[in-house]
C-alpha atoms as a PDB file:
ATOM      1  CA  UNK A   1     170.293   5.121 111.775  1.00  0.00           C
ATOM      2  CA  UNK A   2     171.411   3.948 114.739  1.00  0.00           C
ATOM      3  CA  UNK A   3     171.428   0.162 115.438  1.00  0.00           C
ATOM      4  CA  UNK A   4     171.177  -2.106 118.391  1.00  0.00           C
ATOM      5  CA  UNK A   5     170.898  -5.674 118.342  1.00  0.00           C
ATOM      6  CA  UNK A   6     169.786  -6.063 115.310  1.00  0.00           C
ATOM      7  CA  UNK A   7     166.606  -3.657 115.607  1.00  0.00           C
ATOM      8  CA  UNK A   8     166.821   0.214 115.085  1.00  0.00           C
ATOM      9  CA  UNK A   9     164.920   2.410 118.281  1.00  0.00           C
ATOM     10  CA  UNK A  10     163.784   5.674 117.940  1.00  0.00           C
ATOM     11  CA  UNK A  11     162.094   8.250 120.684  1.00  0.00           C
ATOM     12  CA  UNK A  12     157.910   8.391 119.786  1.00  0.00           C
ATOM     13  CA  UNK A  13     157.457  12.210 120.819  1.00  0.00           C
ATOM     14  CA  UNK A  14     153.605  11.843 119.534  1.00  0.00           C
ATOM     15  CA  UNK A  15     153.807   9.196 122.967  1.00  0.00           C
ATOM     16  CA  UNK A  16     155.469  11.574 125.033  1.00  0.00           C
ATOM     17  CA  UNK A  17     152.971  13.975 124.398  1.00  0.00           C
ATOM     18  CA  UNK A  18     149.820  11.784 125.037  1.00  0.00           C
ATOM     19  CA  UNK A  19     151.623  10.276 128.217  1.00  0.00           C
ATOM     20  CA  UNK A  20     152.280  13.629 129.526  1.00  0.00           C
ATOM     21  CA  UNK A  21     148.434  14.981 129.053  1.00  0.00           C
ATOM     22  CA  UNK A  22     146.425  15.024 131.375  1.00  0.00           C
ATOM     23  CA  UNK A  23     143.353  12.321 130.084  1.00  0.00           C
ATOM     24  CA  UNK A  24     140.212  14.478 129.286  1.00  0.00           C
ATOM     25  CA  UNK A  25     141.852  17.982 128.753  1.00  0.00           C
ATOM     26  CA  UNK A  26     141.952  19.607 125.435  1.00  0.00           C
ATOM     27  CA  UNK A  27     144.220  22.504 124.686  1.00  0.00           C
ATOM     28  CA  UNK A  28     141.043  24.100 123.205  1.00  0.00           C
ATOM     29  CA  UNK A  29     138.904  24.011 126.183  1.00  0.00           C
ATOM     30  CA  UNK A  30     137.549  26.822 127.735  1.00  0.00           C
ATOM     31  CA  UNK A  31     138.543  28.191 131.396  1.00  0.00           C
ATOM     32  CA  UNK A  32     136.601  30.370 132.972  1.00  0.00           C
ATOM     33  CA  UNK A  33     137.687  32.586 135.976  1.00  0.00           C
ATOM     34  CA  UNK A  34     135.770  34.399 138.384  1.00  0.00           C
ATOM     35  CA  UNK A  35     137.857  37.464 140.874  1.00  0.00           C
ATOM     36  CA  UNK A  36     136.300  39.192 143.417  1.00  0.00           C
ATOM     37  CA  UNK A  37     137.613  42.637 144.436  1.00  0.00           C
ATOM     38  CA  UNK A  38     136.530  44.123 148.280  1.00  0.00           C
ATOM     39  CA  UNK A  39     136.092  48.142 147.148  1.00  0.00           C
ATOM     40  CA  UNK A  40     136.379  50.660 149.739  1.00  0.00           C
ATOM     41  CA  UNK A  41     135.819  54.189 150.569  1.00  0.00           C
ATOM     42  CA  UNK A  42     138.551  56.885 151.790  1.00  0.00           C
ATOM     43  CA  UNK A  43     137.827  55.629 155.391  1.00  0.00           C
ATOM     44  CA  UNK A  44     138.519  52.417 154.627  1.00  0.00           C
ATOM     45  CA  UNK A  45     134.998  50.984 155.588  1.00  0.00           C
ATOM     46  CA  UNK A  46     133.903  48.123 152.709  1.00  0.00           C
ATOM     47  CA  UNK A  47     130.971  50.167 150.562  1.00  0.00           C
ATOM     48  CA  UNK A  48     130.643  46.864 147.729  1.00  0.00           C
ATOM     49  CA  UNK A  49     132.586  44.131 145.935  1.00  0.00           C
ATOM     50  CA  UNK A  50     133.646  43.945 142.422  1.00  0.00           C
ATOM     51  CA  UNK A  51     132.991  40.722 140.356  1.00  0.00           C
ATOM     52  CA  UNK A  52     135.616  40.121 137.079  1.00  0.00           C
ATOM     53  CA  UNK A  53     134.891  37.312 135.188  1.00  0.00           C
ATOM     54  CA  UNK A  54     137.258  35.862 132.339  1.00  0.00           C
ATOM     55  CA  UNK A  55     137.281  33.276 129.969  1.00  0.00           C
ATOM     56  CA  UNK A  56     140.812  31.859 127.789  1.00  0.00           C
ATOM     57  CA  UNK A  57     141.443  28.759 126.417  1.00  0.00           C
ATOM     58  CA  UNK A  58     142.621  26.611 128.253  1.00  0.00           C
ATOM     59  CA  UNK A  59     146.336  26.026 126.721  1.00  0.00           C
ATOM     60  CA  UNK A  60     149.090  22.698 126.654  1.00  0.00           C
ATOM     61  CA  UNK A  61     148.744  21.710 130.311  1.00  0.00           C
ATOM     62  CA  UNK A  62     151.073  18.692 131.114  1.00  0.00           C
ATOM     63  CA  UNK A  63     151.120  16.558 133.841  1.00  0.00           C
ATOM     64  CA  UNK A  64     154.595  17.509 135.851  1.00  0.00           C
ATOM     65  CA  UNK A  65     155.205  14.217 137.529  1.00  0.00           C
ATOM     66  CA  UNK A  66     155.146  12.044 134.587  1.00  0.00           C
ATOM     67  CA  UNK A  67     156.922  14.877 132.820  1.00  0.00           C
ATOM     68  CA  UNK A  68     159.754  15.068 135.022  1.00  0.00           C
ATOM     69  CA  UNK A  69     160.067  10.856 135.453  1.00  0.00           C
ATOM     70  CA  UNK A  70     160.296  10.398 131.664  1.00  0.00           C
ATOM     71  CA  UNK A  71     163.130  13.883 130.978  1.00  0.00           C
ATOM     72  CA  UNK A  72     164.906  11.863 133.372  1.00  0.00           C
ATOM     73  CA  UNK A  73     164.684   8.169 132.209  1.00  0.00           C
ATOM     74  CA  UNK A  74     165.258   9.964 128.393  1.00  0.00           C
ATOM     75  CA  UNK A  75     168.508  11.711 130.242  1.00  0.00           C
ATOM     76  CA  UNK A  76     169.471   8.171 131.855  1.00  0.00           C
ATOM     77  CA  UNK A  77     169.522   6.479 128.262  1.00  0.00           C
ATOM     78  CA  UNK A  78     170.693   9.522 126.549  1.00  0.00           C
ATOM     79  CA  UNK A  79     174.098  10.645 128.700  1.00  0.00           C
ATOM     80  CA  UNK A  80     174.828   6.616 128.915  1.00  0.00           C
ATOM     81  CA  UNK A  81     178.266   7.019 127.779  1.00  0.00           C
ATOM     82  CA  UNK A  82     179.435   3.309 127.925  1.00  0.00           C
ATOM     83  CA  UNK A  83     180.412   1.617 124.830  1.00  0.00           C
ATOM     84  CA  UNK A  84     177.700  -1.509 124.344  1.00  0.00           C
ATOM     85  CA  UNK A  85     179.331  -4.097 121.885  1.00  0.00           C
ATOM     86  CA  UNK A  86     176.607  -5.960 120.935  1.00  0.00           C
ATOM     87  CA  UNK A  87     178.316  -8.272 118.413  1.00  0.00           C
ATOM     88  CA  UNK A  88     177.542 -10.815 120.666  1.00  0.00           C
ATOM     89  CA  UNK A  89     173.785 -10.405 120.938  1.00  0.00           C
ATOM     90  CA  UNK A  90     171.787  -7.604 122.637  1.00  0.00           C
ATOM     91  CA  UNK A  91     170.767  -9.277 125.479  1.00  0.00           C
ATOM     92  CA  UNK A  92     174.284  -9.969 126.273  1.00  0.00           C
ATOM     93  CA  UNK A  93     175.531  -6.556 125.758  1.00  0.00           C
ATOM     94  CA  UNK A  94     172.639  -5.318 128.443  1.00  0.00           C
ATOM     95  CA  UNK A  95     174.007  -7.753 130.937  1.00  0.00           C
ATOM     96  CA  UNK A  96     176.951  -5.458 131.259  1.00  0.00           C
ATOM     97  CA  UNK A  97     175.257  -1.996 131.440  1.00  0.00           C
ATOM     98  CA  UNK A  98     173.771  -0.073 135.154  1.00  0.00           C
ATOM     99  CA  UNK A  99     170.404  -0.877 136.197  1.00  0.00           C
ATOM    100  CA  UNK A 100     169.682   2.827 135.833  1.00  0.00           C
ATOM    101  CA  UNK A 101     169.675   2.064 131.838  1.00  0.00           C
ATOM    102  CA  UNK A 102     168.363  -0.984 131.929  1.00  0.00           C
ATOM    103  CA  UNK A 103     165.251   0.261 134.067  1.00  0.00           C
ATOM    104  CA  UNK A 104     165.073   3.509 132.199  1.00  0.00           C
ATOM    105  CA  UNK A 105     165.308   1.554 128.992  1.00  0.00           C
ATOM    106  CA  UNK A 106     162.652  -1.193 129.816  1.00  0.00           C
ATOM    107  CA  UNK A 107     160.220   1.611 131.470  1.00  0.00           C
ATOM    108  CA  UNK A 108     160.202   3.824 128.032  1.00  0.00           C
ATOM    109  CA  UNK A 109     159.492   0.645 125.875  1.00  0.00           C
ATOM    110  CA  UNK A 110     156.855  -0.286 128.181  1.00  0.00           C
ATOM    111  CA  UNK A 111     154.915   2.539 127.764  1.00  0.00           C
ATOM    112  CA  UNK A 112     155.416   2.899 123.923  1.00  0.00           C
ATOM    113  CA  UNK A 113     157.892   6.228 124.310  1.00  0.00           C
ATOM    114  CA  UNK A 114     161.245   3.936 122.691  1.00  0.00           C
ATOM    115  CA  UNK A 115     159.615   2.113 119.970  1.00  0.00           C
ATOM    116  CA  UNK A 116     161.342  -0.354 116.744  1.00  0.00           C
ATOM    117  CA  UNK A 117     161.250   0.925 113.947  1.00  0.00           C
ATOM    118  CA  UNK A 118     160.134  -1.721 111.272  1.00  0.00           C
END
């Protein structure tokens, strides 16, 4: 395991998923679909329509802006290639890394994605 500070951090993907779900929408749920086709005759005059209707489930469904914030705030933490000596306490060793990881870091905690593990 990987320590920091004194506390080991790990990435929650059972949060990631929830975060990324759209609230209310179950992979089970049922879509239906409803295509209408024009249908015409050699002459090209309209003689009817043609009504298909479908039903699937609905499938994962994710929602891309959240998706696409947290890949990169996981990407900011991840490719962070400076060395944090944190001999001298965590908080001191953040003093000395980018705002990009320290914002990335804080935002990902916040919402439960980096958790301790106890």
């Amino acid at each position: 395991m990987i320590e920091f500070g004194g506390v080991v951090y790990y990435i929650d993907i059972d949060a990631l998923q929830k975060i990324v779900t759209p609230k209310g929408v179950k992979a089970t749920d049922i879509v239906k679909t409803k295509d209408s086709k024009t249908v015409t005759n050699e002459e090209g005059k309209v003689v009817g329509t043609e009504v298909i209707e479908s039903e699937r489930e609905r499938g994962a469904d994710i929602e891309v802006v959240k998706y696409d914030t947290i890949r990169l705030l996981l990407e900011t933490i991840i490719d962070n290639n400076d060395e944090i000596d944190d001999s001298m306490g965590a908080d001191r060793a953040l003093e000395k890394t980018s705002i990009n990881f320290k914002l990335a870091f804080n935002t990902l905690y916040n919402y439960g994605i980096i958790k301790e593990k106890e």
